[in-house]
PDB file of N, CA and C in Angstrom:
ATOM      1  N   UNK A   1       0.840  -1.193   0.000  1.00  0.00           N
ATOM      2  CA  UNK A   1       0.000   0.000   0.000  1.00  0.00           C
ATOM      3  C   UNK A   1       0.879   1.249   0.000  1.00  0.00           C
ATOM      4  N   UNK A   2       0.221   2.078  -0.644  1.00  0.00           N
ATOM      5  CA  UNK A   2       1.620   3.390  -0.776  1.00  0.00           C
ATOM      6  C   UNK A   2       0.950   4.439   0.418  1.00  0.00           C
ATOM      7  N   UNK A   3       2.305   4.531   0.912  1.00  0.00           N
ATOM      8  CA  UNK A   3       2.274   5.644   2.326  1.00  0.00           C
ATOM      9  C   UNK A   3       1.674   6.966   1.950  1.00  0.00           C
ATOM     10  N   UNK A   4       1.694   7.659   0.846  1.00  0.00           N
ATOM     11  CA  UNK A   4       1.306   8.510   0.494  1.00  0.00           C
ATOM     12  C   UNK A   4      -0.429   8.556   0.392  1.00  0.00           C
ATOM     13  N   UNK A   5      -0.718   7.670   0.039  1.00  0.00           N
ATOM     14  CA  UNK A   5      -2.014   7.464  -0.075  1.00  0.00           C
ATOM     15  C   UNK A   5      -2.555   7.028   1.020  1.00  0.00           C
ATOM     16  N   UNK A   6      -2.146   6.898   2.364  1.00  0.00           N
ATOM     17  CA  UNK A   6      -2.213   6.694   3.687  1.00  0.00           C
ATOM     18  C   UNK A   6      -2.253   7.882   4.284  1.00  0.00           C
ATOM     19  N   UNK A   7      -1.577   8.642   4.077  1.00  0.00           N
ATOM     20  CA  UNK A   7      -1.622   9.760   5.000  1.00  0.00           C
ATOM     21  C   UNK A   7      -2.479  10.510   4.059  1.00  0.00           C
ATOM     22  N   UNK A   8      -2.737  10.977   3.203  1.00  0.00           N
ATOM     23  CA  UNK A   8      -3.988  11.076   2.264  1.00  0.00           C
ATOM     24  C   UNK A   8      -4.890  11.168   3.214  1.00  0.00           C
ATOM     25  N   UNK A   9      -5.541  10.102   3.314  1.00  0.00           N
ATOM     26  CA  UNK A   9      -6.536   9.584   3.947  1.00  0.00           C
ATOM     27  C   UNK A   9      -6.776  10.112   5.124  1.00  0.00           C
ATOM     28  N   UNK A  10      -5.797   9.984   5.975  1.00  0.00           N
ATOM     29  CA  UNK A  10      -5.530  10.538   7.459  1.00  0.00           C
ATOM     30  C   UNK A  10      -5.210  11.617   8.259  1.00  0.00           C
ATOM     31  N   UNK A  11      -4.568  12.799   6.536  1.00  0.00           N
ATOM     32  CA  UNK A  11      -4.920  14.094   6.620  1.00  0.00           C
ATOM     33  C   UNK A  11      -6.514  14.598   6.376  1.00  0.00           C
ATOM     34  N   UNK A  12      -6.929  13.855   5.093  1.00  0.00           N
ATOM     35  CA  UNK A  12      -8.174  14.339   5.019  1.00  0.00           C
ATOM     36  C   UNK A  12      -8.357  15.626   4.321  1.00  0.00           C
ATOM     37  N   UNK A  13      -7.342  15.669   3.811  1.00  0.00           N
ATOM     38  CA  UNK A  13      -7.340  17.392   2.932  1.00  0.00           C
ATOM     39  C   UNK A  13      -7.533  16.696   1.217  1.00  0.00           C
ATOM     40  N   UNK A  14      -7.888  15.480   1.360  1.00  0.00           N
ATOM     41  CA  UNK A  14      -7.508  15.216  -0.618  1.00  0.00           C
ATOM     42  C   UNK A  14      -9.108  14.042  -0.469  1.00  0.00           C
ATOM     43  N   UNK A  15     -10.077  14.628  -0.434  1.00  0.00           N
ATOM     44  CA  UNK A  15     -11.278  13.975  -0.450  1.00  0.00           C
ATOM     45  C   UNK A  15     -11.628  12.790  -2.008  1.00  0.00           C
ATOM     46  N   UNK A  16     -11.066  13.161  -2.788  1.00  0.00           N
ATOM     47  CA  UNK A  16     -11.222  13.068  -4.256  1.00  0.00           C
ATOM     48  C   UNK A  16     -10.543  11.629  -4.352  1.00  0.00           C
ATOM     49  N   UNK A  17      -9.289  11.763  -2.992  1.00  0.00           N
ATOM     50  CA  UNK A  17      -8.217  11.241  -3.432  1.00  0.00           C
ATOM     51  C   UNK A  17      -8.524   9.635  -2.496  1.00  0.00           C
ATOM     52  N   UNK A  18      -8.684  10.267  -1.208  1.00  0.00           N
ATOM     53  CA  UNK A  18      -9.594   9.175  -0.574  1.00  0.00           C
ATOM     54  C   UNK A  18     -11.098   8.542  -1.247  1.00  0.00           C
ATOM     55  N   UNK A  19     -11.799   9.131  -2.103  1.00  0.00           N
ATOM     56  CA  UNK A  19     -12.920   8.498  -2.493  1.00  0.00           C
ATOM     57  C   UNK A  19     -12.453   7.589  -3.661  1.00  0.00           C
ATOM     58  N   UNK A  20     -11.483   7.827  -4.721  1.00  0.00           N
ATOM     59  CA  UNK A  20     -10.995   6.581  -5.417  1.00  0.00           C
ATOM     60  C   UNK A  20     -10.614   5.471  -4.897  1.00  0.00           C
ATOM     61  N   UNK A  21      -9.786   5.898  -4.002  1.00  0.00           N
ATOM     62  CA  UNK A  21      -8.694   5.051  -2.939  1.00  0.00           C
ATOM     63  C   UNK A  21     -10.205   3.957  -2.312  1.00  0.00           C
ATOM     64  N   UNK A  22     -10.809   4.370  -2.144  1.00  0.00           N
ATOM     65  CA  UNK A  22     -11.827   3.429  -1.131  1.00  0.00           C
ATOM     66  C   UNK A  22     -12.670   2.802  -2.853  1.00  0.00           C
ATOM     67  N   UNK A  23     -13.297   3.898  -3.304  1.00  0.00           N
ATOM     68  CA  UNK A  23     -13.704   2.853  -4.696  1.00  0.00           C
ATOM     69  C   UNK A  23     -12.708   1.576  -5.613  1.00  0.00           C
ATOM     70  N   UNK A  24     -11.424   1.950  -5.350  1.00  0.00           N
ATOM     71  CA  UNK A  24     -10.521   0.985  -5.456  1.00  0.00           C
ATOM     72  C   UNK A  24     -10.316  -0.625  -4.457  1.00  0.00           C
ATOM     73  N   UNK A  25     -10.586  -0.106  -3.371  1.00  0.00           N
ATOM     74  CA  UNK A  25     -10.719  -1.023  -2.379  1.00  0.00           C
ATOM     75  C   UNK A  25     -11.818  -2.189  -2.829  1.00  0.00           C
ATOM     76  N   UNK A  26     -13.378  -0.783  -3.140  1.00  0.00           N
ATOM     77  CA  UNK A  26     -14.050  -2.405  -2.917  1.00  0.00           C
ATOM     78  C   UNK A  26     -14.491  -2.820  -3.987  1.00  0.00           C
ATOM     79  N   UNK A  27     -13.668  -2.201  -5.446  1.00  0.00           N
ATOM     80  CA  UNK A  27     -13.276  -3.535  -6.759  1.00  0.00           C
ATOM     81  C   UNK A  27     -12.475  -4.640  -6.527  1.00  0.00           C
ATOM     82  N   UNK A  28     -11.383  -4.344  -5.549  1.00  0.00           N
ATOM     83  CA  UNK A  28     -10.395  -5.838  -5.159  1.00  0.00           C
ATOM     84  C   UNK A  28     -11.250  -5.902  -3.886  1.00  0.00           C
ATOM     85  N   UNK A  29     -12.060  -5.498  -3.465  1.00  0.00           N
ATOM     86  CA  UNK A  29     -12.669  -6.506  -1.895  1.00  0.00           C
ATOM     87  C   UNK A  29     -13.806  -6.275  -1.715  1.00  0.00           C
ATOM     88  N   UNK A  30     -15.054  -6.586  -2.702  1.00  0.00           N
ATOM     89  CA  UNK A  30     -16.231  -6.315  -2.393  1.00  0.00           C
ATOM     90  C   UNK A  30     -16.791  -6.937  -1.351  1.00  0.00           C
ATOM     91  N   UNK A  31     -16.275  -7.630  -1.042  1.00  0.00           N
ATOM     92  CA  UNK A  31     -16.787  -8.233   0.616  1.00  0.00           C
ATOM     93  C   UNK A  31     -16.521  -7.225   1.631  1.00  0.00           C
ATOM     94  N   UNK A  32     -15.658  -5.769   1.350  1.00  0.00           N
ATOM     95  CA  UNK A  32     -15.387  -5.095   2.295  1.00  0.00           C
ATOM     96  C   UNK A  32     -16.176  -3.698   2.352  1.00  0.00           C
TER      97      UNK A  32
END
């Protein structure tokens, strides 16, 4: 997982960036 895209998330200043990031998630983990 790339760190950048972690703290992304955990700043919370890149909304756009976290909403792919999670639409990405649940194409590889729709169980999630």
């Amino acid at each position: 997982m790339s760190s950048s895209i972690q703290l992304r998330l955990k700043d919370g200043s890149q909304p756009a960036d976290a909403t792919l990031y999670r639409e990405l998630v649940d194409s590889l983990f729709p169980s999630s």
